[in-house]
N, C-alpha and C. Protein backbone atom coordinates (compact mmCIF):
# COMPACT_ATOMS: atom_id res chain seq x y z
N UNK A 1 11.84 42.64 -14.57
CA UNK A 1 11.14 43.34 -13.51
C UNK A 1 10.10 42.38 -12.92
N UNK A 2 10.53 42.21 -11.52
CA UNK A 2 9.34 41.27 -10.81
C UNK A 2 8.05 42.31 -10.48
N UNK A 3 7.34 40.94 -9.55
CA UNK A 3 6.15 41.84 -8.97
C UNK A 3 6.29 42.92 -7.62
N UNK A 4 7.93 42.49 -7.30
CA UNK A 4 8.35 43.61 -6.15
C UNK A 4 8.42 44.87 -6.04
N UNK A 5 9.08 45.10 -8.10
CA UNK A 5 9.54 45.99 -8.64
C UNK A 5 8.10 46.83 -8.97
N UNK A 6 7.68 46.50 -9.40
CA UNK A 6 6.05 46.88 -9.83
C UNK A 6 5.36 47.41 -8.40
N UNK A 7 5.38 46.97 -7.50
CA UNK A 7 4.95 47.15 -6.04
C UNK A 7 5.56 48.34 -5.49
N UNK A 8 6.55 48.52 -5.74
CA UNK A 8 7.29 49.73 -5.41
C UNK A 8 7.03 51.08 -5.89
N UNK A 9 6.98 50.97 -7.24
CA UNK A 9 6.65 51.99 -8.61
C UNK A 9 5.33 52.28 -8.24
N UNK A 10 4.89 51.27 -8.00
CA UNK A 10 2.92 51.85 -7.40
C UNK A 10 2.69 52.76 -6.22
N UNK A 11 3.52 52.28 -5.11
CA UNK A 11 3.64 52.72 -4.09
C UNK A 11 4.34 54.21 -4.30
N UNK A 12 5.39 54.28 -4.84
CA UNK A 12 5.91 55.22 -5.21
C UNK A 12 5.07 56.58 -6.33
N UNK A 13 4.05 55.71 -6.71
CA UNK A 13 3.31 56.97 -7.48
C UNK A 13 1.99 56.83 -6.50
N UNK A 14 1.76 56.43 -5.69
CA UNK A 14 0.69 56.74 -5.03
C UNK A 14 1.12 57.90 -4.08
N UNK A 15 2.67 58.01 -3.65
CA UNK A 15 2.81 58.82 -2.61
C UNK A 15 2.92 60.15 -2.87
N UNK A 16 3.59 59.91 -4.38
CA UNK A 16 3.41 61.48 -5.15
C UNK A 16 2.05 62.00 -5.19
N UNK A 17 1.25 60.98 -5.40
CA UNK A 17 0.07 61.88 -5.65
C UNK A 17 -0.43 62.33 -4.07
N UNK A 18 -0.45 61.37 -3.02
CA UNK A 18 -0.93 61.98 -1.81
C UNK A 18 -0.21 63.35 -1.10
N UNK A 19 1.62 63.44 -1.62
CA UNK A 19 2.01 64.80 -1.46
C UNK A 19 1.16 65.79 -2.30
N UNK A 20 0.71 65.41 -3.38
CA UNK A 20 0.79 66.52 -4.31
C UNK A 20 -0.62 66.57 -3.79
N UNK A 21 -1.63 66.25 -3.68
CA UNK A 21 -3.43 66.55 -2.83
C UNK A 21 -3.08 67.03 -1.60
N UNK A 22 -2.37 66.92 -1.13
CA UNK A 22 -2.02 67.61 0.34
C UNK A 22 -1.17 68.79 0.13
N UNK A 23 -0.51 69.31 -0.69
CA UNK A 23 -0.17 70.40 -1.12
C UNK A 23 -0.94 71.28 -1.81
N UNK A 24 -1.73 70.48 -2.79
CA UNK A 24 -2.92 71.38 -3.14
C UNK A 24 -4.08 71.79 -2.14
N UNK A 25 -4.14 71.46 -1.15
CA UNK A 25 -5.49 71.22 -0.20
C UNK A 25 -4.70 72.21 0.62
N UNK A 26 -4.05 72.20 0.43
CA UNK A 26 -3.07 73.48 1.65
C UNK A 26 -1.90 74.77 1.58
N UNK A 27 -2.71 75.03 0.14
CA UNK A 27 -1.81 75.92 -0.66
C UNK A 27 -2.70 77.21 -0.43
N UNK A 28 -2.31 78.06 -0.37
CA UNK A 28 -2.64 79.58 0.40
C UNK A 28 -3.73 80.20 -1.06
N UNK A 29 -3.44 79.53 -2.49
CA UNK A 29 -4.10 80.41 -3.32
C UNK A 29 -5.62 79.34 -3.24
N UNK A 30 -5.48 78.47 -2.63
CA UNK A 30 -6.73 77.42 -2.45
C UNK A 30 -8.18 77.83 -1.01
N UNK A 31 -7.21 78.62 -0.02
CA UNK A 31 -8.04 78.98 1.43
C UNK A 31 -8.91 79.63 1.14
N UNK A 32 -9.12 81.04 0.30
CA UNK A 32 -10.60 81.62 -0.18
C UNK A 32 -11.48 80.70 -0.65
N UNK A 33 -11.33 79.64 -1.63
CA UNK A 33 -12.30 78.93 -1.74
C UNK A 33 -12.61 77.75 -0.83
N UNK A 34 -12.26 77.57 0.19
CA UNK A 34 -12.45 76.49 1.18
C UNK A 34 -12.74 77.03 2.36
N UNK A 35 -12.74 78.89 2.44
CA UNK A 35 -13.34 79.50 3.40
C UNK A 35 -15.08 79.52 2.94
N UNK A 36 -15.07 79.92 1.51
CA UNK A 36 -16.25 80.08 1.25
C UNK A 36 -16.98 78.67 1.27
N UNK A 37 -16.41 77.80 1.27
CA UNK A 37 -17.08 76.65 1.07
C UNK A 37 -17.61 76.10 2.12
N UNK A 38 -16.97 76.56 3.20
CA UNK A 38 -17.12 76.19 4.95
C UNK A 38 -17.85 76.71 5.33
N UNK A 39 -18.72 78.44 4.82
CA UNK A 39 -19.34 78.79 5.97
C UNK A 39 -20.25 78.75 4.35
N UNK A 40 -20.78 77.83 3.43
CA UNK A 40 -22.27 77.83 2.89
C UNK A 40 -23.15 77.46 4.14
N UNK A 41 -23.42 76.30 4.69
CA UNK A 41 -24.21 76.01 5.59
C UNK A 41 -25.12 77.45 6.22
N UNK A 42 -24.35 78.69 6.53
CA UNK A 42 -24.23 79.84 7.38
C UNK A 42 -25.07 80.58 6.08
N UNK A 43 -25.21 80.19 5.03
CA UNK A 43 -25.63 81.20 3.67
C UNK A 43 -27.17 81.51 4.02
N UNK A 44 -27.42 82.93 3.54
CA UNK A 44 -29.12 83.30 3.89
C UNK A 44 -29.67 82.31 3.38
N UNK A 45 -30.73 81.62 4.52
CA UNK A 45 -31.57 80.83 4.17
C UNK A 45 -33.57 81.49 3.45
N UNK A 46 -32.64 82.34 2.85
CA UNK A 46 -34.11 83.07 2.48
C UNK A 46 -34.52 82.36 0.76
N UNK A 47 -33.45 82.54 -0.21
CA UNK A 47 -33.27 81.58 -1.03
C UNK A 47 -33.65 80.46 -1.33
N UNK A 48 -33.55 79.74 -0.64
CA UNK A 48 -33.90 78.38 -0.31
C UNK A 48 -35.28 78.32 0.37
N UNK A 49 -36.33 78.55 0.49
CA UNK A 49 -37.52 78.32 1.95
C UNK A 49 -37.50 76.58 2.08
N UNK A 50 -37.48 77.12 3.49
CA UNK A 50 -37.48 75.93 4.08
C UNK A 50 -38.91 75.33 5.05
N UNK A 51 -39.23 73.69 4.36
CA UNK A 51 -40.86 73.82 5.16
C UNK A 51 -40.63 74.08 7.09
N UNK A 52 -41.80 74.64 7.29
CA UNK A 52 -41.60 74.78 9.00
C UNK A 52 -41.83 73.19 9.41
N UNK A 53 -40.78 72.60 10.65
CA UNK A 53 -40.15 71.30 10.63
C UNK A 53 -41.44 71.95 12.02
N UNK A 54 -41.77 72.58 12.67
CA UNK A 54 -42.39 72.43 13.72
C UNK A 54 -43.54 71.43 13.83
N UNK A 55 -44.27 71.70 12.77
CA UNK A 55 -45.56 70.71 12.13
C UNK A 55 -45.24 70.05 11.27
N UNK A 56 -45.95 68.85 11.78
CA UNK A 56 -46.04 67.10 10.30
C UNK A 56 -46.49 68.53 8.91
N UNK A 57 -46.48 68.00 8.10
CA UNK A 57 -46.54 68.45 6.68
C UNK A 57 -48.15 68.45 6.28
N UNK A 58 -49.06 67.08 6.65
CA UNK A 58 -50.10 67.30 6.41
C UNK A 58 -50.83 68.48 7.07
N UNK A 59 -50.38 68.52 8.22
CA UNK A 59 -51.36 69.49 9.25
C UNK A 59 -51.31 70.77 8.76
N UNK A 60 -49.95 71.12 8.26
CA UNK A 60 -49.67 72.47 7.65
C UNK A 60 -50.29 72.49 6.40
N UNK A 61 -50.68 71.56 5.55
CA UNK A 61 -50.87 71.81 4.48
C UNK A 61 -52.90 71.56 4.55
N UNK A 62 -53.39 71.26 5.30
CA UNK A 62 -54.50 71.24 6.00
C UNK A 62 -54.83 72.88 6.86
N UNK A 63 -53.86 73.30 7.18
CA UNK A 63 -54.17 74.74 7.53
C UNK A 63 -53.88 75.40 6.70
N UNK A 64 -52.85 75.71 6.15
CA UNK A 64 -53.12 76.34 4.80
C UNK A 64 -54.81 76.21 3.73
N UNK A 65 -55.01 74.97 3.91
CA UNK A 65 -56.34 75.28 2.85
C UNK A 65 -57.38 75.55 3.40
N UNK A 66 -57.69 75.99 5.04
CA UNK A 66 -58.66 76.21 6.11
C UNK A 66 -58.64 77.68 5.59
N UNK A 67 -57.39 78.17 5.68
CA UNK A 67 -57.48 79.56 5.71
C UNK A 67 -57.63 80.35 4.57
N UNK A 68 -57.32 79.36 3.54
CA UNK A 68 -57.86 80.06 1.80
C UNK A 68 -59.23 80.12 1.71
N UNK A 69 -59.93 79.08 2.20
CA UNK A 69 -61.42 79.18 2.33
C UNK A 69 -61.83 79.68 3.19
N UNK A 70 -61.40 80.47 4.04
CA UNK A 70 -61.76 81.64 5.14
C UNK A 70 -63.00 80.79 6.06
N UNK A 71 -61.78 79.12 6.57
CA UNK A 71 -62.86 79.00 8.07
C UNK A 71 -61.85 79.61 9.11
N UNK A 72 -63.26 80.12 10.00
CA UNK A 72 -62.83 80.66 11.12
C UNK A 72 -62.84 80.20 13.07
N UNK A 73 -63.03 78.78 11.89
CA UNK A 73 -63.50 78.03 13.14
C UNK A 73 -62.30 77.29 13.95
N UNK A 74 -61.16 77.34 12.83
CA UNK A 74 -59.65 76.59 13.64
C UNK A 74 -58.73 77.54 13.85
């Protein structure tokens, strides 16, 4: 057995496996979990809090401690 023969056999088990991931990736008992997996992004973001991106981080965290110490001046 040359290195042709060997080249072939590789090739030949690489293609099995790319049928067989593409059959699994597209097999009907697989779509519920690749529906659910698609719309996480879409999942209540209540779970998670997320900082408000409106304000830099210091400023918010600078108003936050204005208002624990009850100034009423900002």
């Amino acid at each position: 057995m040359d290195s042709g023969d060997f080249q072939g056999i590789v090739t030949l088990i690489l293609l099995i496996a790319f049928v067989g991931i593409i059959w699994w990736a597209y097999s009907k008992r697989r779509k519920p979990d690749f529906d659910e997996a698609a719309n996480l992004p879409f999942a209540d973001e209540e779970e998670d809090e997320q900082p408000n991106r409106d304000q830099p981080a210091a400023s918010r965290d600078a108003a936050e401690s204005r208002q624990d110490k009850g100034d009423k001046n900002t």
